[in-house]
N, C-alpha and C. Protein backbone atom coordinates (compact mmCIF):
# COMPACT_ATOMS: atom_id res chain seq x y z
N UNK A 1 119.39 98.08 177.14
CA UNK A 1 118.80 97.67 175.89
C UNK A 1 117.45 98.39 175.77
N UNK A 2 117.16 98.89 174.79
CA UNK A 2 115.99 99.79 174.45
C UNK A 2 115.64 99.40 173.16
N UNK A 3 114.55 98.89 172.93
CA UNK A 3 113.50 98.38 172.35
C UNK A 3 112.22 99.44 171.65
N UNK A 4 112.04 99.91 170.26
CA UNK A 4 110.80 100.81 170.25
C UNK A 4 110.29 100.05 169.26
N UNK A 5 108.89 99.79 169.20
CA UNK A 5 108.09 99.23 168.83
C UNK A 5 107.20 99.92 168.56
N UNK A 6 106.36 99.86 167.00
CA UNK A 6 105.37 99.85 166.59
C UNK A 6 103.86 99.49 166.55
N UNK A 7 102.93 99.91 166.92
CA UNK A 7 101.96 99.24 167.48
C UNK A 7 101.55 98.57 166.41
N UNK A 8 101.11 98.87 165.10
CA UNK A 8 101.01 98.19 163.95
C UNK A 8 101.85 97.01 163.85
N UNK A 9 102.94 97.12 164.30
CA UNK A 9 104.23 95.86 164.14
C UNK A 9 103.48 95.18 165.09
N UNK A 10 103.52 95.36 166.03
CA UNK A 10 103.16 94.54 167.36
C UNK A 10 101.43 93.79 167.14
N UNK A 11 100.52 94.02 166.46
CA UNK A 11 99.36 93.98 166.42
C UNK A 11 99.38 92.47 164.37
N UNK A 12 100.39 93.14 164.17
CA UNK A 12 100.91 92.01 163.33
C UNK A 12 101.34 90.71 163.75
N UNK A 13 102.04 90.75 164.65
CA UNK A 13 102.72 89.94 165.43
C UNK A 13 102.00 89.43 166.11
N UNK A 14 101.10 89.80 166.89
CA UNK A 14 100.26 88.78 167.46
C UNK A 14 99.13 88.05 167.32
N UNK A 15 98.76 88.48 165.90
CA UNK A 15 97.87 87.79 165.10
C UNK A 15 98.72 86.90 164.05
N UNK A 16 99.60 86.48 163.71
CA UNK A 16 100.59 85.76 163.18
C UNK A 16 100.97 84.76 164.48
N UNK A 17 101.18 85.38 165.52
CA UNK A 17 102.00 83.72 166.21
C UNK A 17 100.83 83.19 166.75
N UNK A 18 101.00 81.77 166.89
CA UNK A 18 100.00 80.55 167.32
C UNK A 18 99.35 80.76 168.62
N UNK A 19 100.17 81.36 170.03
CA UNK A 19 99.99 81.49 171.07
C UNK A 19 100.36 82.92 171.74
N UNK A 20 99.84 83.45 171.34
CA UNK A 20 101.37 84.89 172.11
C UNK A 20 100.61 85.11 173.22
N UNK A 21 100.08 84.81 174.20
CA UNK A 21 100.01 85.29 175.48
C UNK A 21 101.17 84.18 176.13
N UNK A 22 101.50 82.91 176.01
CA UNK A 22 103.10 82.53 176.05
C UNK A 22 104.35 83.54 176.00
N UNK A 23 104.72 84.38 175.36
CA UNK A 23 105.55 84.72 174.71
C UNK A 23 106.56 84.97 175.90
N UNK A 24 105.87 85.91 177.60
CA UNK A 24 106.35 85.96 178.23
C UNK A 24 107.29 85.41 178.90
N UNK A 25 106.19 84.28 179.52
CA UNK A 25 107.04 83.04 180.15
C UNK A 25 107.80 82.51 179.36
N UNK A 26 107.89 82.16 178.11
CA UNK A 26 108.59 81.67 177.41
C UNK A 26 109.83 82.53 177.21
N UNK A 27 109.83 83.57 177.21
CA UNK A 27 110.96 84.80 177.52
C UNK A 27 111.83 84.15 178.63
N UNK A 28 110.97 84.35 179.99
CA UNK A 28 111.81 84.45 181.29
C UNK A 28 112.18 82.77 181.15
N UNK A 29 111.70 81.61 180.76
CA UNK A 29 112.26 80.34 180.78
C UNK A 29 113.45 80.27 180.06
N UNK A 30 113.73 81.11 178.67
CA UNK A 30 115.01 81.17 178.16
C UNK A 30 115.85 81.67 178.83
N UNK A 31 115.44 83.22 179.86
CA UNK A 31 116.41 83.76 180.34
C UNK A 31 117.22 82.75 181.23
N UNK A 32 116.06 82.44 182.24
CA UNK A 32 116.48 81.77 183.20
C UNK A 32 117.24 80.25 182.95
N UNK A 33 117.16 79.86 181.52
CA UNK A 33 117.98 78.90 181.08
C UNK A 33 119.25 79.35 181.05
N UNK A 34 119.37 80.16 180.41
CA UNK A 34 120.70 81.04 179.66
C UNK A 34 121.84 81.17 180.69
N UNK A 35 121.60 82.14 182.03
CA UNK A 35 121.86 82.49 182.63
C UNK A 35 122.57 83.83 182.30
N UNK A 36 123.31 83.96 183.14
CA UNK A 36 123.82 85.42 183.19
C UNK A 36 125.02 85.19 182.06
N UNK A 37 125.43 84.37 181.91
CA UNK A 37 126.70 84.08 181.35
C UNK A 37 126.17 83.55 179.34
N UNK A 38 125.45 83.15 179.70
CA UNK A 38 125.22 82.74 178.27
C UNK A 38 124.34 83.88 177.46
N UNK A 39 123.84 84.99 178.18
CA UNK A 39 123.21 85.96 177.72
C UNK A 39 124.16 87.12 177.62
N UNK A 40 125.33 86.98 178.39
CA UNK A 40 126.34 87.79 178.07
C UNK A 40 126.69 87.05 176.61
N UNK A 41 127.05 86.45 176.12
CA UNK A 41 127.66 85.42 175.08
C UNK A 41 126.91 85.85 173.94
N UNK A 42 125.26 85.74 174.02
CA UNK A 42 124.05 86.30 173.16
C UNK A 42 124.64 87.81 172.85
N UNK A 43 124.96 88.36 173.79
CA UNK A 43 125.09 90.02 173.80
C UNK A 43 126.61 90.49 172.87
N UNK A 44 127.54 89.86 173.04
CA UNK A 44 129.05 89.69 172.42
C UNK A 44 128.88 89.20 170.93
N UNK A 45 127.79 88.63 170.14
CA UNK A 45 127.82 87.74 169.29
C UNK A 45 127.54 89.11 168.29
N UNK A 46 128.52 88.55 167.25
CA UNK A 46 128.01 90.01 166.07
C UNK A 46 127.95 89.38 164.67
């Protein structure tokens, strides 16, 4: 998965969300909810 981002986009974005130094952990807590199997499921979904 490859991701390119805009720094302008990105500099939007984090003056818009409430908390974004969260964003991380809050990343890896979904992953690690998900698991391998339900992020495959995320990945299949069209």
């Amino acid at each position: 998965m490859l991701h390119l981002l805009r720094e302008a986009s990105i500099d939007r974005a984090v003056a818009a969300y409430p908390s974004p130094e969260g964003i991380i952990a809050r990343n890896i807590a979904t992953m690690e909810k998900l698991g391998h199997t339900g992020y495959q499921a995320l990945l299949s979904e069209d």
